[in-house]
PDB file of N, CA and C in Angstrom:
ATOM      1  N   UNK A   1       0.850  -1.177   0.000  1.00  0.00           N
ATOM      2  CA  UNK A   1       0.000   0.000   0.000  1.00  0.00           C
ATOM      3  C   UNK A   1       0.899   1.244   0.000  1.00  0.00           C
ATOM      4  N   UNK A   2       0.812   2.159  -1.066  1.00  0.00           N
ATOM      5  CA  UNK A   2       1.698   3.258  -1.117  1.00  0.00           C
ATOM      6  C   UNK A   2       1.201   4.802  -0.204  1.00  0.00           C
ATOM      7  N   UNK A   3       2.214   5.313   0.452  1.00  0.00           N
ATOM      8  CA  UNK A   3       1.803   6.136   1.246  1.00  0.00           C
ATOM      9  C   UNK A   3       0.934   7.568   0.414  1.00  0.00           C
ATOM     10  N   UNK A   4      -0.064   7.701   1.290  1.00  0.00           N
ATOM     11  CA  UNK A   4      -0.742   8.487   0.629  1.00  0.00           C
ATOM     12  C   UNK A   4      -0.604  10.099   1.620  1.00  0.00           C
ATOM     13  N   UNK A   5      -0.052  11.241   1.181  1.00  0.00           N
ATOM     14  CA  UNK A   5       0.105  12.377   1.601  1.00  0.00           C
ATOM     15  C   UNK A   5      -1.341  13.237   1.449  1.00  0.00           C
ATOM     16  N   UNK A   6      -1.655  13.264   2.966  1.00  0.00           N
ATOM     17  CA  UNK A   6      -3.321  14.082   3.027  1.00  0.00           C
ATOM     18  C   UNK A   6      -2.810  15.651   3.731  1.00  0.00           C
ATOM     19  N   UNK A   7      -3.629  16.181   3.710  1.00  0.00           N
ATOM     20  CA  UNK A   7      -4.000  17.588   4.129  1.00  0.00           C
ATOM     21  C   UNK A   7      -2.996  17.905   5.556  1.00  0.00           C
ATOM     22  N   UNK A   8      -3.139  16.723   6.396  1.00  0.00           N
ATOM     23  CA  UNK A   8      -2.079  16.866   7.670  1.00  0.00           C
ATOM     24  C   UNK A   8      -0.898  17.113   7.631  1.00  0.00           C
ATOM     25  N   UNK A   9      -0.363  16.423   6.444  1.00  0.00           N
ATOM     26  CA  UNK A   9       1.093  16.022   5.927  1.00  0.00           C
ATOM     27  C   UNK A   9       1.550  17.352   4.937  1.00  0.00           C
ATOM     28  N   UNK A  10       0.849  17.569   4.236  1.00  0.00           N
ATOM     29  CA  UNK A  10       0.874  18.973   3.499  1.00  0.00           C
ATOM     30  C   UNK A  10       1.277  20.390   4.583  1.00  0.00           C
ATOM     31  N   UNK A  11       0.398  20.193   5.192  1.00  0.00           N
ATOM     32  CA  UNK A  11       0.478  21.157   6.309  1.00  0.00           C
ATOM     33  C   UNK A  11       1.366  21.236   7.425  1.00  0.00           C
ATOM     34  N   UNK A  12       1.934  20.049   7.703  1.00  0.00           N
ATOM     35  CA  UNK A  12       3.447  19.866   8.331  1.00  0.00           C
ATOM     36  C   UNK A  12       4.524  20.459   7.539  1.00  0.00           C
ATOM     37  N   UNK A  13       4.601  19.934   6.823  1.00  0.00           N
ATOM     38  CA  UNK A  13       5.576  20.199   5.806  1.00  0.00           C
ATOM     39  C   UNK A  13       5.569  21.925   5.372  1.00  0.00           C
ATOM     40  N   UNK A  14       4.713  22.025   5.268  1.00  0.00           N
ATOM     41  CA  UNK A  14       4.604  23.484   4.333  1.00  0.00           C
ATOM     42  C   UNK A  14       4.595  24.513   5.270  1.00  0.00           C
ATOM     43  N   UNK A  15       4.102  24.512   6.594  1.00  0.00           N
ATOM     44  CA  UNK A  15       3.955  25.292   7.497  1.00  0.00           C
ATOM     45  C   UNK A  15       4.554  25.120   8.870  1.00  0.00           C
ATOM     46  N   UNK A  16       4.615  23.818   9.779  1.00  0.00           N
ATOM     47  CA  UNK A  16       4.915  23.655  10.759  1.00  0.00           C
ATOM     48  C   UNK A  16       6.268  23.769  10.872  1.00  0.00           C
ATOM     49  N   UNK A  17       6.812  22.773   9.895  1.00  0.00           N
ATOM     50  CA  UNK A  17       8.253  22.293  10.267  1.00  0.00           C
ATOM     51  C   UNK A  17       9.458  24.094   9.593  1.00  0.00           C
ATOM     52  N   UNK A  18       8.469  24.518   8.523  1.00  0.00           N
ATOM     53  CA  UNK A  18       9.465  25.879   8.629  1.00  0.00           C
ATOM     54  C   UNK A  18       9.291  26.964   9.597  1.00  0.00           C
ATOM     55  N   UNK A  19       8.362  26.745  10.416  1.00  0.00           N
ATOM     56  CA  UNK A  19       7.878  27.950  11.338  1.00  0.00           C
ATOM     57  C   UNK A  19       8.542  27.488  12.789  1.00  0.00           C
ATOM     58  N   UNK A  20       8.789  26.111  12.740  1.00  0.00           N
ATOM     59  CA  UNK A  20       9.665  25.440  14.168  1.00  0.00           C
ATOM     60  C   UNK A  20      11.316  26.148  13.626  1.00  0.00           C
ATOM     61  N   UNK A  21      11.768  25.778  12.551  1.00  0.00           N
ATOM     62  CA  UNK A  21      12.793  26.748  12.243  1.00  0.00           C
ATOM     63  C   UNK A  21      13.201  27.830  12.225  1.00  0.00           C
ATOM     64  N   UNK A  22      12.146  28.586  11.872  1.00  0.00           N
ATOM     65  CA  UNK A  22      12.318  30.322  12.067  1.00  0.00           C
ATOM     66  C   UNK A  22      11.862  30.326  13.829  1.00  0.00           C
ATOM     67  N   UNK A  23      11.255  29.573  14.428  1.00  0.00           N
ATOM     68  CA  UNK A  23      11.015  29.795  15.750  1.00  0.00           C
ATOM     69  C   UNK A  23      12.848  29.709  16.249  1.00  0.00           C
ATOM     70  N   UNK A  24      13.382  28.581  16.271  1.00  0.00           N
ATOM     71  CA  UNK A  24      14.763  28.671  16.652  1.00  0.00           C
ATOM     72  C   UNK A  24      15.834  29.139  16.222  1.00  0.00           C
ATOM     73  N   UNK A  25      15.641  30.113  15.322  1.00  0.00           N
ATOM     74  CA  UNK A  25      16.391  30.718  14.414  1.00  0.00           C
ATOM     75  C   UNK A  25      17.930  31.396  16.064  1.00  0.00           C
ATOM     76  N   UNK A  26      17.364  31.710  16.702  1.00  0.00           N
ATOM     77  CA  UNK A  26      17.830  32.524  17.651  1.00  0.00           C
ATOM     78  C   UNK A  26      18.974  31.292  18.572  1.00  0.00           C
ATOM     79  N   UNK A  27      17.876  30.262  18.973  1.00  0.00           N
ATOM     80  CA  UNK A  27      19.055  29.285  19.224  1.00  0.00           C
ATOM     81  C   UNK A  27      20.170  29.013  18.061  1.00  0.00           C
ATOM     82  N   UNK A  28      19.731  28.290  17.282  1.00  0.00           N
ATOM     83  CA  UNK A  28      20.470  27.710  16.115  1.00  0.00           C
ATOM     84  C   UNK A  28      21.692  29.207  16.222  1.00  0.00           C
ATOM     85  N   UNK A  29      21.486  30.199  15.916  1.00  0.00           N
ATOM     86  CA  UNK A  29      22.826  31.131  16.366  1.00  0.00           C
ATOM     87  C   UNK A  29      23.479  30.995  16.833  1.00  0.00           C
ATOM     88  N   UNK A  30      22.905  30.602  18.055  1.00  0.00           N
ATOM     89  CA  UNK A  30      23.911  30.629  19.367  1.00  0.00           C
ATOM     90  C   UNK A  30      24.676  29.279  19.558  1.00  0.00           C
ATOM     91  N   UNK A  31      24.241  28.710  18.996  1.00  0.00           N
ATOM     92  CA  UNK A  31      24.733  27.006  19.135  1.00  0.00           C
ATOM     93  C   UNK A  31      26.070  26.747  17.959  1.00  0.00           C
ATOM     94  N   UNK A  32      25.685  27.654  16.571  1.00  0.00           N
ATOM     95  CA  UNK A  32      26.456  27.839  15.446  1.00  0.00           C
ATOM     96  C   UNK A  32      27.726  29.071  16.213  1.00  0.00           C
ATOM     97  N   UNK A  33      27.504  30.085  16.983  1.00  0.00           N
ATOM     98  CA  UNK A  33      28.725  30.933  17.420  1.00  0.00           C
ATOM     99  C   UNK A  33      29.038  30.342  18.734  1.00  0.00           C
ATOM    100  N   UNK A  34      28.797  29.071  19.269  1.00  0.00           N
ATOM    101  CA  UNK A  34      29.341  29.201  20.234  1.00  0.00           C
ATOM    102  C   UNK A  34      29.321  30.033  21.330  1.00  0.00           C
ATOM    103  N   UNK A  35      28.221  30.593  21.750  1.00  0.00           N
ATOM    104  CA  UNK A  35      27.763  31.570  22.391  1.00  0.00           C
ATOM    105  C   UNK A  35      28.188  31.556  24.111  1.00  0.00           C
ATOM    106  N   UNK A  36      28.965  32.560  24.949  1.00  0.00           N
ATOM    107  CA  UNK A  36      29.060  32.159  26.097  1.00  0.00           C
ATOM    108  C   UNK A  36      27.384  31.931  26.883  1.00  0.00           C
ATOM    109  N   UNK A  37      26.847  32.737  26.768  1.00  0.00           N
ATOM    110  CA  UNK A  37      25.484  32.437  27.400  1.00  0.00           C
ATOM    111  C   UNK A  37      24.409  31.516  26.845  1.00  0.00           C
ATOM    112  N   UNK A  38      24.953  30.395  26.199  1.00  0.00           N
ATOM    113  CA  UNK A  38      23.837  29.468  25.197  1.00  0.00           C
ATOM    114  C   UNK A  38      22.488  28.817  26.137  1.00  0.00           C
ATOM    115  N   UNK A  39      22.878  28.530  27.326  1.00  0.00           N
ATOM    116  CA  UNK A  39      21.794  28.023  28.114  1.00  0.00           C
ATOM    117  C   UNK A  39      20.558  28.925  28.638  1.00  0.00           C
ATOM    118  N   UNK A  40      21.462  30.152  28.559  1.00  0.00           N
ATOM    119  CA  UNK A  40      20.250  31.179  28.809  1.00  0.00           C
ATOM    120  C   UNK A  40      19.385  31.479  27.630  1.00  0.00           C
ATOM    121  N   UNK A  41      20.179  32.044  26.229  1.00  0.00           N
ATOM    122  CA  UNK A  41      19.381  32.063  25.115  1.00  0.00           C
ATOM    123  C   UNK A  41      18.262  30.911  24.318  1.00  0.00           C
ATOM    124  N   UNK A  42      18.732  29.727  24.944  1.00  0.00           N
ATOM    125  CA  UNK A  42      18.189  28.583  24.533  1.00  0.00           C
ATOM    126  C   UNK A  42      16.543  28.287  25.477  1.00  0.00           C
ATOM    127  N   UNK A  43      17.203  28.933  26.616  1.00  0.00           N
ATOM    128  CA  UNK A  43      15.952  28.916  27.627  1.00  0.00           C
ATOM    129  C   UNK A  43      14.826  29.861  27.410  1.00  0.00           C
ATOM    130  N   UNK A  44      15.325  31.261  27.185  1.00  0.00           N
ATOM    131  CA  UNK A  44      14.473  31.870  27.069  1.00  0.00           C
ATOM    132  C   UNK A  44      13.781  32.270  25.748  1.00  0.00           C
ATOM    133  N   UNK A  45      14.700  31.315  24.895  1.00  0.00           N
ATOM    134  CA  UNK A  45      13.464  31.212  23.433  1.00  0.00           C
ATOM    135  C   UNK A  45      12.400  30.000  23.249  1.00  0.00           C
ATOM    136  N   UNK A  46      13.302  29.201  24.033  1.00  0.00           N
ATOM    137  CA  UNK A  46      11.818  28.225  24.373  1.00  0.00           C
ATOM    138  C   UNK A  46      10.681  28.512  25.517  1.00  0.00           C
ATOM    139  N   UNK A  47      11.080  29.202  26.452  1.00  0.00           N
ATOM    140  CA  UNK A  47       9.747  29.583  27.371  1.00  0.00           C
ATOM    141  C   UNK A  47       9.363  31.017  26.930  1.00  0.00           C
ATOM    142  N   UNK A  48      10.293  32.405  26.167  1.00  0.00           N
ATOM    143  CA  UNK A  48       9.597  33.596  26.193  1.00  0.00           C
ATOM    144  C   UNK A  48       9.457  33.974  24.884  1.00  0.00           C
ATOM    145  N   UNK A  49       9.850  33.419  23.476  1.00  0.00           N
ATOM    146  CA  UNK A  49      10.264  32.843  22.421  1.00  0.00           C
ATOM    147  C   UNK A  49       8.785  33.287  21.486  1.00  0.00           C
ATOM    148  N   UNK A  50       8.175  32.846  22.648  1.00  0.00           N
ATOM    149  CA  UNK A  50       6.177  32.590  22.106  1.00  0.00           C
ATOM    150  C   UNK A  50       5.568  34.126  21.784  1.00  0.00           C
ATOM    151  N   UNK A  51       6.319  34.918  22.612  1.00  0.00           N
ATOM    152  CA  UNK A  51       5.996  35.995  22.425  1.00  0.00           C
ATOM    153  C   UNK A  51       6.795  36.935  21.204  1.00  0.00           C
ATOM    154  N   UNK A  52       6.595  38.081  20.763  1.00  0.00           N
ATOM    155  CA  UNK A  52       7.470  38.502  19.592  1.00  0.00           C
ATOM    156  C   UNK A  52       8.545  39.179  20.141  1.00  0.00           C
ATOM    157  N   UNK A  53       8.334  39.939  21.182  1.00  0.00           N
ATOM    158  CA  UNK A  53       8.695  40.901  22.098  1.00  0.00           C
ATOM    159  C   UNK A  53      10.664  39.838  22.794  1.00  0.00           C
ATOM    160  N   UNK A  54      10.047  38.650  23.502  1.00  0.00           N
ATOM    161  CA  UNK A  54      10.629  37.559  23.813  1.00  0.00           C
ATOM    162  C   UNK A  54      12.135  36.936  23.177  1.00  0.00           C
ATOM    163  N   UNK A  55      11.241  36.369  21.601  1.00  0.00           N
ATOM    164  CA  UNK A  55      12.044  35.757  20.375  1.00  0.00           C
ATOM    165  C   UNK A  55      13.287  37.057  20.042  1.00  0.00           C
ATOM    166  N   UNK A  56      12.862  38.276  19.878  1.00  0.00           N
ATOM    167  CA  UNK A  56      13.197  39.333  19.765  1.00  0.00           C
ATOM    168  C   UNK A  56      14.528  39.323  20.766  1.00  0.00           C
ATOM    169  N   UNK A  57      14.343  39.635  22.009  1.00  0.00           N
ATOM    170  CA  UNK A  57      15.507  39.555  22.482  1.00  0.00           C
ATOM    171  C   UNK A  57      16.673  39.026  22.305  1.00  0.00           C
ATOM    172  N   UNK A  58      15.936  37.278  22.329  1.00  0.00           N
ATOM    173  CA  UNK A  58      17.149  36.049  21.831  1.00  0.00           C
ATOM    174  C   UNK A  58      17.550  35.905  21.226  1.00  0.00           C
ATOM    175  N   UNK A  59      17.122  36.743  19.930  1.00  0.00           N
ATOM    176  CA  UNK A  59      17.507  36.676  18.325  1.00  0.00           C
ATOM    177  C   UNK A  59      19.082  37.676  18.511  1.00  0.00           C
ATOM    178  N   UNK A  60      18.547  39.196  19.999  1.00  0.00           N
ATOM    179  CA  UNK A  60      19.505  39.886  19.869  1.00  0.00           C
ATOM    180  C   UNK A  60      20.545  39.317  20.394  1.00  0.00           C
ATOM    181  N   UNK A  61      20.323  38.787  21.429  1.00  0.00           N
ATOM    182  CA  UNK A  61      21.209  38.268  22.492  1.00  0.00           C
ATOM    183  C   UNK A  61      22.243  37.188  21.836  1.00  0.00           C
ATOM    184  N   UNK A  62      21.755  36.101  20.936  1.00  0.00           N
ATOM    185  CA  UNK A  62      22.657  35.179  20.047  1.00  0.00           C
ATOM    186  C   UNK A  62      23.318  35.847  19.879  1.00  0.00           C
ATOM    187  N   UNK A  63      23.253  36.735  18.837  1.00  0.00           N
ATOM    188  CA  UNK A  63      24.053  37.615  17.479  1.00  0.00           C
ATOM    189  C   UNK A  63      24.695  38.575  18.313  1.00  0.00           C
ATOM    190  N   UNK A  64      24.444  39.400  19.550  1.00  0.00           N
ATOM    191  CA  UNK A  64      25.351  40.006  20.322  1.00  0.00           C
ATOM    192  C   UNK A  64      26.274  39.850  20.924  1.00  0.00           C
ATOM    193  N   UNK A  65      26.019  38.132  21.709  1.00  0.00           N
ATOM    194  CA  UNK A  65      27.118  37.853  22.476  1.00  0.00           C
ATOM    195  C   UNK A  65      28.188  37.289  22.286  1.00  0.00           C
ATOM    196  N   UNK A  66      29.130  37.218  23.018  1.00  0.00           N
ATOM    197  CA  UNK A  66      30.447  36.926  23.302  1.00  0.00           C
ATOM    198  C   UNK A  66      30.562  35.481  22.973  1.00  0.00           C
ATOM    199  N   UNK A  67      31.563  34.740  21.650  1.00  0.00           N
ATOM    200  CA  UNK A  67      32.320  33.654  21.689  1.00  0.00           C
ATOM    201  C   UNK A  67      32.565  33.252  22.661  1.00  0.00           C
ATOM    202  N   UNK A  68      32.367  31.774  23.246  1.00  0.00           N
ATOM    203  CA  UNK A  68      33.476  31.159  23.543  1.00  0.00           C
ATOM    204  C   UNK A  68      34.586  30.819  23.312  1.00  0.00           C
ATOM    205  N   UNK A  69      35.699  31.198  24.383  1.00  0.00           N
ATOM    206  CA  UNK A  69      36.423  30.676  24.185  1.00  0.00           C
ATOM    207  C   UNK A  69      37.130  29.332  24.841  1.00  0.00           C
ATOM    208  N   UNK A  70      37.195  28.526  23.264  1.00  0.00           N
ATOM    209  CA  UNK A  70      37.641  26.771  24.029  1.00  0.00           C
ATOM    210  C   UNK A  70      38.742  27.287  23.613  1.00  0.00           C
ATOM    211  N   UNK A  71      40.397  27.610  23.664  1.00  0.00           N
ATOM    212  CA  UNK A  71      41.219  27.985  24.170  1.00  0.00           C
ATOM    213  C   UNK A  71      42.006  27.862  25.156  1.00  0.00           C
ATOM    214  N   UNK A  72      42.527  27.014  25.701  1.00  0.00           N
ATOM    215  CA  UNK A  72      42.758  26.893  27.531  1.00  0.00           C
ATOM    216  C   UNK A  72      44.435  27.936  27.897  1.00  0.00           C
ATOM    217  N   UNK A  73      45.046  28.516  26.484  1.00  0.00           N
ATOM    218  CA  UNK A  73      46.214  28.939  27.062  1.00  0.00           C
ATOM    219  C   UNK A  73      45.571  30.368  27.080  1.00  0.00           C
ATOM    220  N   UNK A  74      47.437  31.333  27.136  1.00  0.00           N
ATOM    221  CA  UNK A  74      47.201  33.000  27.167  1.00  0.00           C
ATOM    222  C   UNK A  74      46.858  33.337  25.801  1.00  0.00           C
ATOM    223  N   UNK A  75      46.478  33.848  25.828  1.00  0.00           N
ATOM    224  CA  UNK A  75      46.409  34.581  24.115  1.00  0.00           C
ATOM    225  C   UNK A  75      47.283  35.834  23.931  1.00  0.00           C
ATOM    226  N   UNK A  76      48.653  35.751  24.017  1.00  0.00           N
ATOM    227  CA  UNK A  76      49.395  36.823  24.046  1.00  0.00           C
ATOM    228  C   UNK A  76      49.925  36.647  24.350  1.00  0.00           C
TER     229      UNK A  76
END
């Protein structure tokens, strides 16, 4: 029996799964720079995230903050 793609599946695809992406757009940053504060940005786009006001912050906060550095000597 060949799978048959209904209205649910359309609608995952076309809407859910890119809107879960642009929802974490803000993590995915922070996880891609290595962010010193990743647990906080990660937290507060999944609990304040929902809001625009929220997502907004985390979006700034990724892209603002400070590298880690994995590094363990002087730099200089």
């Amino acid at each position: 029996m060949p799978f048959k793609v209904g209205p649910w599946e359309i609608a995952l695809i076309l809407f859910i799964l890119p809107s879960l992406a642009i929802y974490f757009v803000p993590t995915i940053i922070a996880i891609v720079r290595h962010a010193r504060n990743i647990i906080g940005i990660i937290l507060l786009n999944i609990f304040g995230g929902w809001t625009f006001v929220g997502w907004i912050i985390a979006l700034v906060w990724s892209i603002r903050d400070e590298r880690q550095d994995n590094q363990g000597g002087n730099s200089g």
